[in-house]
Protein backbone atom coordinates (compact mmCIF):
# COMPACT_ATOMS: atom_id res chain seq x y z
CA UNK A 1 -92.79 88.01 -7.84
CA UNK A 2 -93.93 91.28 -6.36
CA UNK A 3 -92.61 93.65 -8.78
CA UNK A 4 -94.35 96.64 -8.31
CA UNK A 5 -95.85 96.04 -4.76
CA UNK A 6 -94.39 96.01 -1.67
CA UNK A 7 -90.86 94.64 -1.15
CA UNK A 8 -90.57 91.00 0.50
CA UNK A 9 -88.63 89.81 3.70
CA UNK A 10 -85.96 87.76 1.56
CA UNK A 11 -83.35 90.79 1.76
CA UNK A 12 -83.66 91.37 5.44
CA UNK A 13 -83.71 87.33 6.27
CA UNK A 14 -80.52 87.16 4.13
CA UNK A 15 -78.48 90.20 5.45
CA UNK A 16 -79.75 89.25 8.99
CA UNK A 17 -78.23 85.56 8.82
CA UNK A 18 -75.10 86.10 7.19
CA UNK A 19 -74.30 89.11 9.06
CA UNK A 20 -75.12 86.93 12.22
CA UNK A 21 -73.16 83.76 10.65
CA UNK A 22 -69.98 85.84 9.97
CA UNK A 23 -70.06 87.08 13.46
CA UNK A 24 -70.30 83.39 15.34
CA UNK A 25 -67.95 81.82 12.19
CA UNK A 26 -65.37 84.93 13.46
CA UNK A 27 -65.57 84.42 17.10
CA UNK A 28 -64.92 81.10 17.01
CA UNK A 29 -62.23 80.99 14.80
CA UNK A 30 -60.86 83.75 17.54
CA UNK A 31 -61.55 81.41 20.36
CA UNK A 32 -59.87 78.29 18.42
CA UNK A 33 -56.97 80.31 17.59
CA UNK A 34 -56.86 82.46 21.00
CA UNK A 35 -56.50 85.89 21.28
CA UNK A 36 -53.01 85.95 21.05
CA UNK A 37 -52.23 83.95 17.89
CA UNK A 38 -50.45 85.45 14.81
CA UNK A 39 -53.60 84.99 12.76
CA UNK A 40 -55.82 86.70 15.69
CA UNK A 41 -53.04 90.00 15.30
CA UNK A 42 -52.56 90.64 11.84
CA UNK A 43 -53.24 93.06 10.16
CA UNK A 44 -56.59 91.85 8.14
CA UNK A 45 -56.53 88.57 10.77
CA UNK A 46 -59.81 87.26 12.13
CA UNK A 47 -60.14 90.09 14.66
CA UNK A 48 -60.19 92.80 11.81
CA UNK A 49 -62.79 90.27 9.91
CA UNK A 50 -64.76 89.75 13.56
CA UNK A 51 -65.21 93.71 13.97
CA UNK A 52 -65.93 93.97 10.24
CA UNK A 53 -68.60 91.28 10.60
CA UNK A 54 -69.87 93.15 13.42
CA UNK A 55 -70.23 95.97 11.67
CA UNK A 56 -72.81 94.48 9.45
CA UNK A 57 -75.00 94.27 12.13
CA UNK A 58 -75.16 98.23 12.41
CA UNK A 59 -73.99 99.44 8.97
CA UNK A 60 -77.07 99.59 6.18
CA UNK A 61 -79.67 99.14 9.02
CA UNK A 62 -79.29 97.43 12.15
CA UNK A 63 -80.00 93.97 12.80
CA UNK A 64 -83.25 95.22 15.15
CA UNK A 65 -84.18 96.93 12.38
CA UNK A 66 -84.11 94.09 10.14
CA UNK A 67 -85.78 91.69 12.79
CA UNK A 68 -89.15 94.44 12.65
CA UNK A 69 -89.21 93.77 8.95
CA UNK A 70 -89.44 90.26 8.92
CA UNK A 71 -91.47 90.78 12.14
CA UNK A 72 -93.91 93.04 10.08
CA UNK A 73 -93.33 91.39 6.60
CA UNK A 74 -93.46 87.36 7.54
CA UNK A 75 -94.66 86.97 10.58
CA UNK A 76 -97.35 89.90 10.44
CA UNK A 77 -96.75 91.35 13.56
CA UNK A 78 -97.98 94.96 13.94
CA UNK A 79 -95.29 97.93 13.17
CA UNK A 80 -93.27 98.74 15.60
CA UNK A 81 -92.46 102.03 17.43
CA UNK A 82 -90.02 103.95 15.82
């Protein structure tokens, strides 16, 4: 309960691992399904929902950048170049 202090890790842990998760879930529904399945192809298939994923990774702050957070916020590692 750090209301007026510095802001916690929990955002960055939770963006990190579901932006991760969505990527693996994606690939390997693309891998089950193959490349060149219907459901792979269409229009909002898994490969548009794989690249979306992806994009979570880089859009609002890149994973690296949320990794030096939680470096610098949990694990107390010293900041980073940047």
């Amino acid at each position: 309960d750090n209301e007026h202090g510095v802001p916690g890790a929990e955002g960055s842990v939770i963006r990190l691992y579901f932006a991760e998760l969505s990527k693996r879930v994606t690939a390997a529904a693309i891998d089950l399904y193959g490349v060149a399945h219907p459901e792979v192809l269409a229009i909002h298939g898994w490969a548009f929902d794989y690249f979306d994923a992806f994009s979570e990774t880089i859009a609002g702050g890149t994973a690296e950048i949320q990794r030096d957070l939680i470096g610098e916020r949990v694990l107390g590692l010293p900041r980073g170049a940047r």
